[in-house]
PDB file of N, CA and C in Angstrom:
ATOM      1  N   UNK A   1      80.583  82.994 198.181  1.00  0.00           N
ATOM      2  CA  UNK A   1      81.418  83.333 199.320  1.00  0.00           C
ATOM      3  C   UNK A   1      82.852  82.883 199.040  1.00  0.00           C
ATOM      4  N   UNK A   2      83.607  84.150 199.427  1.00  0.00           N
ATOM      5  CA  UNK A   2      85.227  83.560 198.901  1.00  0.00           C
ATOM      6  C   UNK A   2      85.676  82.311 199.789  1.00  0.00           C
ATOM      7  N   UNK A   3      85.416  81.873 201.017  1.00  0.00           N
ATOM      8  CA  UNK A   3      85.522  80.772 201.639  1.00  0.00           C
ATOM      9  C   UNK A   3      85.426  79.429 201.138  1.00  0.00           C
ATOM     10  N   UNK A   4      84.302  79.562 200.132  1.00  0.00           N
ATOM     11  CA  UNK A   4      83.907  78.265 199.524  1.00  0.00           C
ATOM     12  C   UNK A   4      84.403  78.097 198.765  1.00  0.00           C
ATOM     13  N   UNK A   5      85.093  79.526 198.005  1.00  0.00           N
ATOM     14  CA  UNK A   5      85.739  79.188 196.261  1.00  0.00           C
ATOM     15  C   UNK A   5      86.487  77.957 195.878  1.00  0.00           C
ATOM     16  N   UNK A   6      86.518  77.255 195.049  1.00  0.00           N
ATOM     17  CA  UNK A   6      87.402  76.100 194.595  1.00  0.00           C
ATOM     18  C   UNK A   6      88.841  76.485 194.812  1.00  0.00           C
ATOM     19  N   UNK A   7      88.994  78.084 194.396  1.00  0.00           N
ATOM     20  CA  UNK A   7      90.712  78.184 193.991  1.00  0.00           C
ATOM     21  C   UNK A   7      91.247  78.746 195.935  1.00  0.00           C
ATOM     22  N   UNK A   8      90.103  78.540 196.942  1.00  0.00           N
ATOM     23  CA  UNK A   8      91.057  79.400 197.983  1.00  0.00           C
ATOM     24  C   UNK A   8      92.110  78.544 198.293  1.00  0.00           C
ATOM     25  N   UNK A   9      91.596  77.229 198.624  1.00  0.00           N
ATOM     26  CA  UNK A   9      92.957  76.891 199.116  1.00  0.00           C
ATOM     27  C   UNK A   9      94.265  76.892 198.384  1.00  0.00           C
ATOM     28  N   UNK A  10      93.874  76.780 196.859  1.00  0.00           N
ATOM     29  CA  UNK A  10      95.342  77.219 196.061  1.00  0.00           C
ATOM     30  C   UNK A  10      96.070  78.204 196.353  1.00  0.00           C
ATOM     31  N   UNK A  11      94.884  79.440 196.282  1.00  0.00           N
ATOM     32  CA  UNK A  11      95.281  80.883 196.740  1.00  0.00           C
ATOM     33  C   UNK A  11      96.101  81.119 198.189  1.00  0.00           C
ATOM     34  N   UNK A  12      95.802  80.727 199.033  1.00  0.00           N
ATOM     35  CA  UNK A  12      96.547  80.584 199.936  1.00  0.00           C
ATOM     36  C   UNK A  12      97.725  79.513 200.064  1.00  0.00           C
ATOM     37  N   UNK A  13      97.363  78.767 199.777  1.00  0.00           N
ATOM     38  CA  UNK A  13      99.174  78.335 199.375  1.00  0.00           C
ATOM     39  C   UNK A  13      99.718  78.577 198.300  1.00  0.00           C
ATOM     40  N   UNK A  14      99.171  79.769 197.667  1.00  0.00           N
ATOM     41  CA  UNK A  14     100.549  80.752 196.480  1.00  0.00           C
ATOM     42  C   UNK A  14     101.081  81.645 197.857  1.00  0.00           C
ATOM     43  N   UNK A  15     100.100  82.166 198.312  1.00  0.00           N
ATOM     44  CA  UNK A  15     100.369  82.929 199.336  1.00  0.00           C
ATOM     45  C   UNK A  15     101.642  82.540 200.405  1.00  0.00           C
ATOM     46  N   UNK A  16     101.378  81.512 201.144  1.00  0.00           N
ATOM     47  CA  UNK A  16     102.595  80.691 201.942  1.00  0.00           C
ATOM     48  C   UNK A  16     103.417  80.647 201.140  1.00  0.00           C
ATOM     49  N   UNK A  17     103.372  80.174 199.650  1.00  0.00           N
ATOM     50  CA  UNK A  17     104.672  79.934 199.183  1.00  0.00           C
ATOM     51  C   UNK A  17     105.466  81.300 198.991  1.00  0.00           C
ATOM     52  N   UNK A  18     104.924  82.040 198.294  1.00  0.00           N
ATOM     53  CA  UNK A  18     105.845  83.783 198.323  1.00  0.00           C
ATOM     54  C   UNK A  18     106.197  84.037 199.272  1.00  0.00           C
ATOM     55  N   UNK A  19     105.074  83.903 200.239  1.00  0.00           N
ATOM     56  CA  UNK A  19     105.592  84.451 201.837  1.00  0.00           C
ATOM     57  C   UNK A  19     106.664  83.484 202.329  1.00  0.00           C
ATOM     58  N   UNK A  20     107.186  82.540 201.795  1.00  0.00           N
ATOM     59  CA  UNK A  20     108.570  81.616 202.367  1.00  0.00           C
ATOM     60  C   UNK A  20     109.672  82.167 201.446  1.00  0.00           C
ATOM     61  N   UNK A  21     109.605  82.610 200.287  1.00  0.00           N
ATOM     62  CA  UNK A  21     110.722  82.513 199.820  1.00  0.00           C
ATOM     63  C   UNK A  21     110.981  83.920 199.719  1.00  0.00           C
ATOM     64  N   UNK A  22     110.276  84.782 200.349  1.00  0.00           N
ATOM     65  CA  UNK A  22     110.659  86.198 200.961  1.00  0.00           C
ATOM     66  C   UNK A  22     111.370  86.145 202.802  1.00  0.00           C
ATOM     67  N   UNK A  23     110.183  85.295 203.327  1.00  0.00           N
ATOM     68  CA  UNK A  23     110.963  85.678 204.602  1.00  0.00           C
ATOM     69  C   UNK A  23     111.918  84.366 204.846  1.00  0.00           C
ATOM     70  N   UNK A  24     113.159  84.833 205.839  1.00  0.00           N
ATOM     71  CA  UNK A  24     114.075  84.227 205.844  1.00  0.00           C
ATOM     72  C   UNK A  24     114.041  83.906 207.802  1.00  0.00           C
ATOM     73  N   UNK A  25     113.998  82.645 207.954  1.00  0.00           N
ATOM     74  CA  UNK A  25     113.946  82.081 209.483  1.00  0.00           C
ATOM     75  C   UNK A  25     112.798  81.652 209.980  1.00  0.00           C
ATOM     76  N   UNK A  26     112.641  81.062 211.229  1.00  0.00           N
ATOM     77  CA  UNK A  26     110.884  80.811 211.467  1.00  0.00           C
ATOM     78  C   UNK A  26     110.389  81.790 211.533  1.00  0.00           C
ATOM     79  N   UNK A  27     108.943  81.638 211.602  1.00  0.00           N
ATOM     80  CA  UNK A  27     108.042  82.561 212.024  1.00  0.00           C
ATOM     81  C   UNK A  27     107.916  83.249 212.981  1.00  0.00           C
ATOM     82  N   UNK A  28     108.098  84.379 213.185  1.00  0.00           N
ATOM     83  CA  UNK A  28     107.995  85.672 213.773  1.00  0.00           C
ATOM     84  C   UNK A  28     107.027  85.693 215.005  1.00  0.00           C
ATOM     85  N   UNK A  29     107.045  85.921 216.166  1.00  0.00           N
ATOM     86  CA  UNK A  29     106.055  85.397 217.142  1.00  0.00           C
ATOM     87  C   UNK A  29     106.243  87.087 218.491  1.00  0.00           C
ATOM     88  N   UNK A  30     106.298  87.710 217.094  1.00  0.00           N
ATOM     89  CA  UNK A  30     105.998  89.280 218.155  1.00  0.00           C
ATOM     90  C   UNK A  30     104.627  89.655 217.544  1.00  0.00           C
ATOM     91  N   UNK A  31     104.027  90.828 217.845  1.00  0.00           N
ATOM     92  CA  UNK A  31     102.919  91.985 217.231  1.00  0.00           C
ATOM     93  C   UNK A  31     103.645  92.599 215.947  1.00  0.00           C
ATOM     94  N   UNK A  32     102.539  92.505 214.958  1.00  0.00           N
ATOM     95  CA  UNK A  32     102.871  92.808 213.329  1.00  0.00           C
ATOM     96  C   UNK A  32     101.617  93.786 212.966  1.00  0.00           C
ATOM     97  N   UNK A  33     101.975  94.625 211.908  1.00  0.00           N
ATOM     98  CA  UNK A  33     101.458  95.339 211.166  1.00  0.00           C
ATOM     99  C   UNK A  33     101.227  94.898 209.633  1.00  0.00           C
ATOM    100  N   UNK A  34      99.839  94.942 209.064  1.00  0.00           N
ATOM    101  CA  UNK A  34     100.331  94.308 207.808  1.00  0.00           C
ATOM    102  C   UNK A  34      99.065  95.463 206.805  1.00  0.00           C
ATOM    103  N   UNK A  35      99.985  95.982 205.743  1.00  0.00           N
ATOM    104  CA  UNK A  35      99.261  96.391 204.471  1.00  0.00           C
ATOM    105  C   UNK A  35      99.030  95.633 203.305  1.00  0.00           C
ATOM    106  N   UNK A  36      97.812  95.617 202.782  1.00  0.00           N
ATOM    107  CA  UNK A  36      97.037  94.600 201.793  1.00  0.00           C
ATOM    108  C   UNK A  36      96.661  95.247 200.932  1.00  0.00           C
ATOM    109  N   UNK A  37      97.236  95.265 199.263  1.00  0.00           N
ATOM    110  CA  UNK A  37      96.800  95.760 198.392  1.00  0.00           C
ATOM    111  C   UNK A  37      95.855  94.580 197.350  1.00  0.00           C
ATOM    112  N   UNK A  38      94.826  94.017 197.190  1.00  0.00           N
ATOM    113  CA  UNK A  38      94.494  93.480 196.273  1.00  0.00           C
ATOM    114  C   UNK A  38      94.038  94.086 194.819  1.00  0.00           C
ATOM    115  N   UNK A  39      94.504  93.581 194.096  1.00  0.00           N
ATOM    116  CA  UNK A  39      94.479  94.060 192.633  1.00  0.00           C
ATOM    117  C   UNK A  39      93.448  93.302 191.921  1.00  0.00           C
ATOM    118  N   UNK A  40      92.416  93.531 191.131  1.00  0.00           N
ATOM    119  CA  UNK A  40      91.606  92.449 190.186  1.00  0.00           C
ATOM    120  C   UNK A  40      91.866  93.056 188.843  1.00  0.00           C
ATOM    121  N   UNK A  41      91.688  92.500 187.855  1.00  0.00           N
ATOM    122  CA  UNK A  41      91.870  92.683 186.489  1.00  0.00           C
ATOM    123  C   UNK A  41      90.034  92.915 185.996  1.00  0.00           C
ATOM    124  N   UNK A  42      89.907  93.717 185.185  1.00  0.00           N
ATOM    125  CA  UNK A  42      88.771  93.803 184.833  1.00  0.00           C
ATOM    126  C   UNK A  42      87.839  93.098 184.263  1.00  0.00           C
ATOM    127  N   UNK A  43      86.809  92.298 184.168  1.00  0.00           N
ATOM    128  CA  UNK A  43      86.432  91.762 183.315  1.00  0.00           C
ATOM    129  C   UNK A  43      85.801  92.701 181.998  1.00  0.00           C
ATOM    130  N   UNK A  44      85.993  91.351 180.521  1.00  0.00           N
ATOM    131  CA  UNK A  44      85.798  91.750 179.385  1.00  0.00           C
ATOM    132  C   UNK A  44      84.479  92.913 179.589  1.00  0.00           C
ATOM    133  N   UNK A  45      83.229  92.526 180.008  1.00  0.00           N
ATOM    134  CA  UNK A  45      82.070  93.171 179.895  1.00  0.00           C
ATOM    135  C   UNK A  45      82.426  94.812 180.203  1.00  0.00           C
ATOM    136  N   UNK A  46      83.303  95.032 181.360  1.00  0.00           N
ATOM    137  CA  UNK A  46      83.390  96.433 181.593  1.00  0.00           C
ATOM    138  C   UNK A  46      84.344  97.353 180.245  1.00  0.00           C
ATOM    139  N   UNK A  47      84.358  96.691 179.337  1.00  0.00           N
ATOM    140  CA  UNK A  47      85.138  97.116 178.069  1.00  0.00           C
ATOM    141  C   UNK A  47      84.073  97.596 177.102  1.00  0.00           C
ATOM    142  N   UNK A  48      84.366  98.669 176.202  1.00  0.00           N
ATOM    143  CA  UNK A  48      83.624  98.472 175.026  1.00  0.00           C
ATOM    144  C   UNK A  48      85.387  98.520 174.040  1.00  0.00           C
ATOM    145  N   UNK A  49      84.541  97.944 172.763  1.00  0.00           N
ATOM    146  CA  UNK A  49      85.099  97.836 171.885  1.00  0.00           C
ATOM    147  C   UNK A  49      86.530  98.684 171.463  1.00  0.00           C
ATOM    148  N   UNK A  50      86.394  99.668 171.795  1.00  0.00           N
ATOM    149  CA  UNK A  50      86.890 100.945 171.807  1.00  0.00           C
ATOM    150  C   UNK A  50      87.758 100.890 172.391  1.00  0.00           C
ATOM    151  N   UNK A  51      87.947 100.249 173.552  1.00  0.00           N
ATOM    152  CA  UNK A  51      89.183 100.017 174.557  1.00  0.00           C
ATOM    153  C   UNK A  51      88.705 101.144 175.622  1.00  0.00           C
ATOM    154  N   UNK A  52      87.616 101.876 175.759  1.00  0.00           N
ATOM    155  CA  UNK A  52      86.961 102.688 176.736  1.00  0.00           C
ATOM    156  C   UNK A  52      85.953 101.946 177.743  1.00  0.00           C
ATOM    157  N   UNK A  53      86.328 102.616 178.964  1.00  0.00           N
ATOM    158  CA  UNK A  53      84.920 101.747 179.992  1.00  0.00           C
ATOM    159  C   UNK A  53      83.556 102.176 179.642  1.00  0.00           C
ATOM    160  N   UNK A  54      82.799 100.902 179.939  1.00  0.00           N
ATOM    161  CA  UNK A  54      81.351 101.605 179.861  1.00  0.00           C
ATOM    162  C   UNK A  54      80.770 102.414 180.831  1.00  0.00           C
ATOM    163  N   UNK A  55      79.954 102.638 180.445  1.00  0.00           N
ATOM    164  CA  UNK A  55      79.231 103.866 181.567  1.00  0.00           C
ATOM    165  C   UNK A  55      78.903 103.336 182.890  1.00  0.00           C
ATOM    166  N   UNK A  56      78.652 102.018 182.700  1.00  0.00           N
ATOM    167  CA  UNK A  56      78.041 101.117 183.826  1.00  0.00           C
ATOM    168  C   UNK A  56      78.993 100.641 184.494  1.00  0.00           C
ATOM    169  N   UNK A  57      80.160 100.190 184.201  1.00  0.00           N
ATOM    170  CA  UNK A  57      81.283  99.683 184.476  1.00  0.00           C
ATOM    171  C   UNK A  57      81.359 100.253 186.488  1.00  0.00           C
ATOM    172  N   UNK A  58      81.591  99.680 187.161  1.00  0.00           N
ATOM    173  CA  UNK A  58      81.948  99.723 188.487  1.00  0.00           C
ATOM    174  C   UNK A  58      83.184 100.640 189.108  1.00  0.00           C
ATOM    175  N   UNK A  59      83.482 101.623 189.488  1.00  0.00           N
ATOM    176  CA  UNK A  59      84.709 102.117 189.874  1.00  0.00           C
ATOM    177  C   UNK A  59      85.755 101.240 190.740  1.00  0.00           C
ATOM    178  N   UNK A  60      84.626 100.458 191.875  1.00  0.00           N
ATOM    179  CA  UNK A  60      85.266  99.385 192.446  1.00  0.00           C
ATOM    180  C   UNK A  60      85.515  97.755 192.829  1.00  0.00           C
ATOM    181  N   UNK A  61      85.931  97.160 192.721  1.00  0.00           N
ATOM    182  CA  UNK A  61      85.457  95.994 192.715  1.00  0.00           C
ATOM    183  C   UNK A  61      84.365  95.785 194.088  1.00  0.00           C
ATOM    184  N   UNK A  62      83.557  94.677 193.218  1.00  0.00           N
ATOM    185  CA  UNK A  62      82.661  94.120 194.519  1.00  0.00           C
ATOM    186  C   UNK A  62      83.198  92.742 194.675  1.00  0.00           C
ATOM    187  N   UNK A  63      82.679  91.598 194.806  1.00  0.00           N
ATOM    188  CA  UNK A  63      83.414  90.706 195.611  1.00  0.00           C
ATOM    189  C   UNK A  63      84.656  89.857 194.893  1.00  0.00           C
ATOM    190  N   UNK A  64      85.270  89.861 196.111  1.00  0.00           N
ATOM    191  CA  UNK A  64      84.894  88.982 197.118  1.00  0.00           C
ATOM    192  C   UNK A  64      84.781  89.814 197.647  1.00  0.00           C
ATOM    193  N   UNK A  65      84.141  89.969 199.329  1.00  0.00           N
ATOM    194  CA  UNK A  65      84.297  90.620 200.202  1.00  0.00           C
ATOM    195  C   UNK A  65      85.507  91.051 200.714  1.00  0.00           C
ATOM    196  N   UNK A  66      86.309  92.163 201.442  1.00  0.00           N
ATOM    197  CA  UNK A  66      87.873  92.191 202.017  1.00  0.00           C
ATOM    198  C   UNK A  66      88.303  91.631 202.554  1.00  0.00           C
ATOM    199  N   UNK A  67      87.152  91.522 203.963  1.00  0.00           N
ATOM    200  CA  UNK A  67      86.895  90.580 205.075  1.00  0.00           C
ATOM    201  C   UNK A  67      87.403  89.281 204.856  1.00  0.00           C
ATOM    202  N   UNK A  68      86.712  88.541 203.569  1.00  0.00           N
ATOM    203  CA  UNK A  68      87.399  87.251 203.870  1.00  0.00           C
ATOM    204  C   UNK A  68      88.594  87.369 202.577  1.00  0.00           C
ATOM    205  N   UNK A  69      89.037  88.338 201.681  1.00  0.00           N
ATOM    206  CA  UNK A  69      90.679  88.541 201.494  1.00  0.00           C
ATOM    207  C   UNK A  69      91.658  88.259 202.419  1.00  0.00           C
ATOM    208  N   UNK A  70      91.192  89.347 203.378  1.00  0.00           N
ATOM    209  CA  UNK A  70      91.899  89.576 204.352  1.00  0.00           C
ATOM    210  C   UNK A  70      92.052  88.392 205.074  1.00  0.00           C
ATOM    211  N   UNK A  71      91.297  87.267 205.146  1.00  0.00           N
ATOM    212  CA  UNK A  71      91.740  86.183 206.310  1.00  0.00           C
ATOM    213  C   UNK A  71      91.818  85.375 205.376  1.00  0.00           C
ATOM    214  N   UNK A  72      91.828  85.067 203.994  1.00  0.00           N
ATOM    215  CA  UNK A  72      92.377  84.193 203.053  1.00  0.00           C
ATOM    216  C   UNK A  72      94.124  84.369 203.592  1.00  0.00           C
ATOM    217  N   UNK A  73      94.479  85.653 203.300  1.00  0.00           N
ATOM    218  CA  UNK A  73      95.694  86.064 202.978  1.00  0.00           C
ATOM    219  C   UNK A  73      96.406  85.840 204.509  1.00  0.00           C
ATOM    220  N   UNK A  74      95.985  86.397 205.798  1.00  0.00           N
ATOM    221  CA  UNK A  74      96.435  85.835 206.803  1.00  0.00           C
ATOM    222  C   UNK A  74      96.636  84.368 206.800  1.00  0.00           C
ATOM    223  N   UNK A  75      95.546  83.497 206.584  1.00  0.00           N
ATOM    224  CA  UNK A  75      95.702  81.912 206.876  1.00  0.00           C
ATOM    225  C   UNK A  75      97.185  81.239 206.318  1.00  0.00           C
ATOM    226  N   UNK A  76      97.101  82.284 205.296  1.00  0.00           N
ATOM    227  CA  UNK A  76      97.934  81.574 204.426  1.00  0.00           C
ATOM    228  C   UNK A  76      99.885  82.578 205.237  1.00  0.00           C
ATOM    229  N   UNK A  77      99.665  83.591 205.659  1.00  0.00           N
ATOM    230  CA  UNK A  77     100.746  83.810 206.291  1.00  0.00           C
ATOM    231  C   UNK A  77     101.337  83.132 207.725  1.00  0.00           C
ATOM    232  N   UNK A  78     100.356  82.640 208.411  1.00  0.00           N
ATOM    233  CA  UNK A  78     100.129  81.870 209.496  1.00  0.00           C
ATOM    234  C   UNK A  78     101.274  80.555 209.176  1.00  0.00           C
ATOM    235  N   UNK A  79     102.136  80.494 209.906  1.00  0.00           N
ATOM    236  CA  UNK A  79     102.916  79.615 210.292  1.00  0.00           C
ATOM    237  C   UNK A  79     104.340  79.581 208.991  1.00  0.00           C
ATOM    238  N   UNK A  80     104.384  80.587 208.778  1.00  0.00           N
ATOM    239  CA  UNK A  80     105.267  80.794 207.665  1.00  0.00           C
ATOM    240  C   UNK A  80     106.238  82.016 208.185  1.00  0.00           C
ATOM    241  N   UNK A  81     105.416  83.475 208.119  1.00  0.00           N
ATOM    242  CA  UNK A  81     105.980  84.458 208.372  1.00  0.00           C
ATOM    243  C   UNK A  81     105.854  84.983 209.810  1.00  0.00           C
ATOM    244  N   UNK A  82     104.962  84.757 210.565  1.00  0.00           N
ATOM    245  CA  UNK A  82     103.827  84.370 212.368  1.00  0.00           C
ATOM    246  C   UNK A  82     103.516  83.791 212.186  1.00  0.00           C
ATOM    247  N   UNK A  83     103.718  83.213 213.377  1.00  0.00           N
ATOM    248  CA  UNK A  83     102.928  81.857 214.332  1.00  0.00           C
ATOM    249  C   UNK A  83     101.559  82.059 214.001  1.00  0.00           C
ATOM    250  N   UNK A  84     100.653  82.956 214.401  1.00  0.00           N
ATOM    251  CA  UNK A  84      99.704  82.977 214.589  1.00  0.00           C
ATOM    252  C   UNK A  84      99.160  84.467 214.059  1.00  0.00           C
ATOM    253  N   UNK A  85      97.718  84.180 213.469  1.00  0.00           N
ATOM    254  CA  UNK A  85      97.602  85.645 212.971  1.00  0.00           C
ATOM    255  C   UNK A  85      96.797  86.336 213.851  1.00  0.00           C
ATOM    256  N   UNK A  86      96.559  86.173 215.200  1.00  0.00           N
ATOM    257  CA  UNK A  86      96.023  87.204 216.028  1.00  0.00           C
ATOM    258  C   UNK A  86      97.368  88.039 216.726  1.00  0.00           C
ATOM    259  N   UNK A  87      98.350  87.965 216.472  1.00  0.00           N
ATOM    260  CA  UNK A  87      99.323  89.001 216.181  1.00  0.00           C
ATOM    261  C   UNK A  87      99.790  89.660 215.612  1.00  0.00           C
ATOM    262  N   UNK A  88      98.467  89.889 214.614  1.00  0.00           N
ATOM    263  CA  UNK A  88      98.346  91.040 213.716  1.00  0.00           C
ATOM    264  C   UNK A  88      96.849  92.272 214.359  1.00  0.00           C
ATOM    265  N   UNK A  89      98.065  93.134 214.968  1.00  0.00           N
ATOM    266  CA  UNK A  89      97.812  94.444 215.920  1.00  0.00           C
ATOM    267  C   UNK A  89      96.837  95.611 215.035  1.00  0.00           C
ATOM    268  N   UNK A  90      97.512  95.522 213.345  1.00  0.00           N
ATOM    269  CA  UNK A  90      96.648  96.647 212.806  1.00  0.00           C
ATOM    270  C   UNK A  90      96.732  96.123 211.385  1.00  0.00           C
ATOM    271  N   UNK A  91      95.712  96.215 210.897  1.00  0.00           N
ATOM    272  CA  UNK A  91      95.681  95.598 209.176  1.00  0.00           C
ATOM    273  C   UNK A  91      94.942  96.978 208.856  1.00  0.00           C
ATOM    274  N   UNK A  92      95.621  97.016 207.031  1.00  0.00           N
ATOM    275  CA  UNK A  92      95.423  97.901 206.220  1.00  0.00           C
ATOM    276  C   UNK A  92      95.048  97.443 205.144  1.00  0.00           C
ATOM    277  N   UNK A  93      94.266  97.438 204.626  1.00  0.00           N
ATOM    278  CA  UNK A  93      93.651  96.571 203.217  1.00  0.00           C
ATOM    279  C   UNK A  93      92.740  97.309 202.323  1.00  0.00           C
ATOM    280  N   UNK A  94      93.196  97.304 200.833  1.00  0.00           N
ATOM    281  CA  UNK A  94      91.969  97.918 199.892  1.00  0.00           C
ATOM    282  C   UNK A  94      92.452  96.918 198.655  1.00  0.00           C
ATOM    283  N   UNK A  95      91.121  97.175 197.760  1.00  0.00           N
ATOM    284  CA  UNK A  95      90.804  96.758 196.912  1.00  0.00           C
ATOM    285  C   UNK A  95      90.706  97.282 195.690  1.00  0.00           C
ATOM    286  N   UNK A  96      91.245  97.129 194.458  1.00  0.00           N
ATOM    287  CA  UNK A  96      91.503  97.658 193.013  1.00  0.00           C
ATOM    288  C   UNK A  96      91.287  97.295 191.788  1.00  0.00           C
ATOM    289  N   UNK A  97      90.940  98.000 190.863  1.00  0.00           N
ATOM    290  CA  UNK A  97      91.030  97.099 189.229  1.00  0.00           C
ATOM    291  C   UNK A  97      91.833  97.709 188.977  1.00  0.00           C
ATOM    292  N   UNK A  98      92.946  96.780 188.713  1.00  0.00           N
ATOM    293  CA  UNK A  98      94.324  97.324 187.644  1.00  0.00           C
ATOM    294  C   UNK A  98      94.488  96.352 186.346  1.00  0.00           C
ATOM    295  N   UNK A  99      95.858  96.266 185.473  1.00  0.00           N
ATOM    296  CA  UNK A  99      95.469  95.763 184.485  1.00  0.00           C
ATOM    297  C   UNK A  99      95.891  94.572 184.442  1.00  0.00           C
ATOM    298  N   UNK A 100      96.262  93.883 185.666  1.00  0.00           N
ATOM    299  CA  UNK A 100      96.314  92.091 185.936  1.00  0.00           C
ATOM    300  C   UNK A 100      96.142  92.305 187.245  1.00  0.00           C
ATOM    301  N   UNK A 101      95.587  90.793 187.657  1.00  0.00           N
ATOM    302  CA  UNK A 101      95.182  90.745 188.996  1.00  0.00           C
ATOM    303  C   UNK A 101      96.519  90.149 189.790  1.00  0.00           C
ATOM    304  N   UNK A 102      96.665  90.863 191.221  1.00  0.00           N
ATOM    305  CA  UNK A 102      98.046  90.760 192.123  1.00  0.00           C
ATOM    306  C   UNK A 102      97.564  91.244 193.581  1.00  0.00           C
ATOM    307  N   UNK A 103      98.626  90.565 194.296  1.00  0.00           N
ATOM    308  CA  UNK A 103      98.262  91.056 195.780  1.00  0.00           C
ATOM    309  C   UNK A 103      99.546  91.703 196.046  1.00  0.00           C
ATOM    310  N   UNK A 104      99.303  92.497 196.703  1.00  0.00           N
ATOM    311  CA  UNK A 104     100.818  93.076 197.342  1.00  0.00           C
ATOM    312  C   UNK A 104     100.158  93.440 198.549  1.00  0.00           C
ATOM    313  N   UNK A 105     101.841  92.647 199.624  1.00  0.00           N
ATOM    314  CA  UNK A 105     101.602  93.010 200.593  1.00  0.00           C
ATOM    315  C   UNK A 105     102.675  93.347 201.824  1.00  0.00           C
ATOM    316  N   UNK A 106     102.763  94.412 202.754  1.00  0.00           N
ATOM    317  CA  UNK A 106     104.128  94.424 203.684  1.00  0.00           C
ATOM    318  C   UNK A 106     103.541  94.220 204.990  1.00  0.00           C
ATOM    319  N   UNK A 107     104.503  93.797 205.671  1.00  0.00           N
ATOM    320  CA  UNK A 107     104.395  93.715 207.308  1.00  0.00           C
ATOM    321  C   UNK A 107     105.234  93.856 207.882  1.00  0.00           C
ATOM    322  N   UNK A 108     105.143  94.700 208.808  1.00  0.00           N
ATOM    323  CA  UNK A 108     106.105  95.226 209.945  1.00  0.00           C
ATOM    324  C   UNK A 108     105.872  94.684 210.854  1.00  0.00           C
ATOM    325  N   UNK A 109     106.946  94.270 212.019  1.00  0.00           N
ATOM    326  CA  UNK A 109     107.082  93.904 212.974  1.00  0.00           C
ATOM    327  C   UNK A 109     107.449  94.483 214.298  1.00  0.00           C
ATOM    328  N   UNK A 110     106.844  95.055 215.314  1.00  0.00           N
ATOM    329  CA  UNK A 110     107.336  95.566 216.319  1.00  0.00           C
ATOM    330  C   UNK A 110     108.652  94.712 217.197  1.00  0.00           C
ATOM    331  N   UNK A 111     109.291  95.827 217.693  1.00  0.00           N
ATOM    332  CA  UNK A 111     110.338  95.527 218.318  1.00  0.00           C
ATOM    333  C   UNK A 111     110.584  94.802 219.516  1.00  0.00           C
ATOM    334  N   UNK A 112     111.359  93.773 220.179  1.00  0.00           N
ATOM    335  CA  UNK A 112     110.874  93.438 221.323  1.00  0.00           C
ATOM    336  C   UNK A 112     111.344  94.322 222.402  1.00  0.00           C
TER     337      UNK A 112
END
């Protein structure tokens, strides 16, 4: 379970930390929108030699689950970029193998 992992709490404070030295002022305390791209890097096994995937190889990643991506990556926006992350109105999130692992992510803020 990604909850338990050794590296979350690191992971989330890489997270706080990007998310500070992007946003500029306190934390934001309107309704937000946020898109979640997670990226994983492949492991060796889905390789053959060849530099071709195997047949077996997965199209998508399986875990961690999104679910707890997704509230890794909030916790860690929580009190940085918003106060609080139940002022996040609509989340957008998927999951990828590309060729290093990365998160990208935007949030919009409604107007007051």
């Amino acid at each position: 379970m990604f909850d338990q992992c050794k590296r979350l709490k690191s992971w989330r404070a890489a997270v706080a930390y990007e998310a500070g030295r992007a946003w500029v002022g306190p934390p934001a305390a309107v309704a937000c929108t946020i898109s979640a791209e997670f990226v994983f890097e492949r492991p060796k096994s889905h390789w053959r030699k060849a530099g071709e995937l195997t047949k077996t190889a997965p199209l998508h990643p399986g875990k961690p689950d999104i679910d707890k991506l997704c509230r890794a990556l909030l916790d860690g926006l929580t009190g940085v970029v918003m106060v609080d992350d139940s002022q996040v109105v609509w989340l957008n999130a998927h999951k990828r193998y590309g060729n290093t692992s990365e998160t990208f992510v935007t949030i919009s803020y409604a107007a007051r």
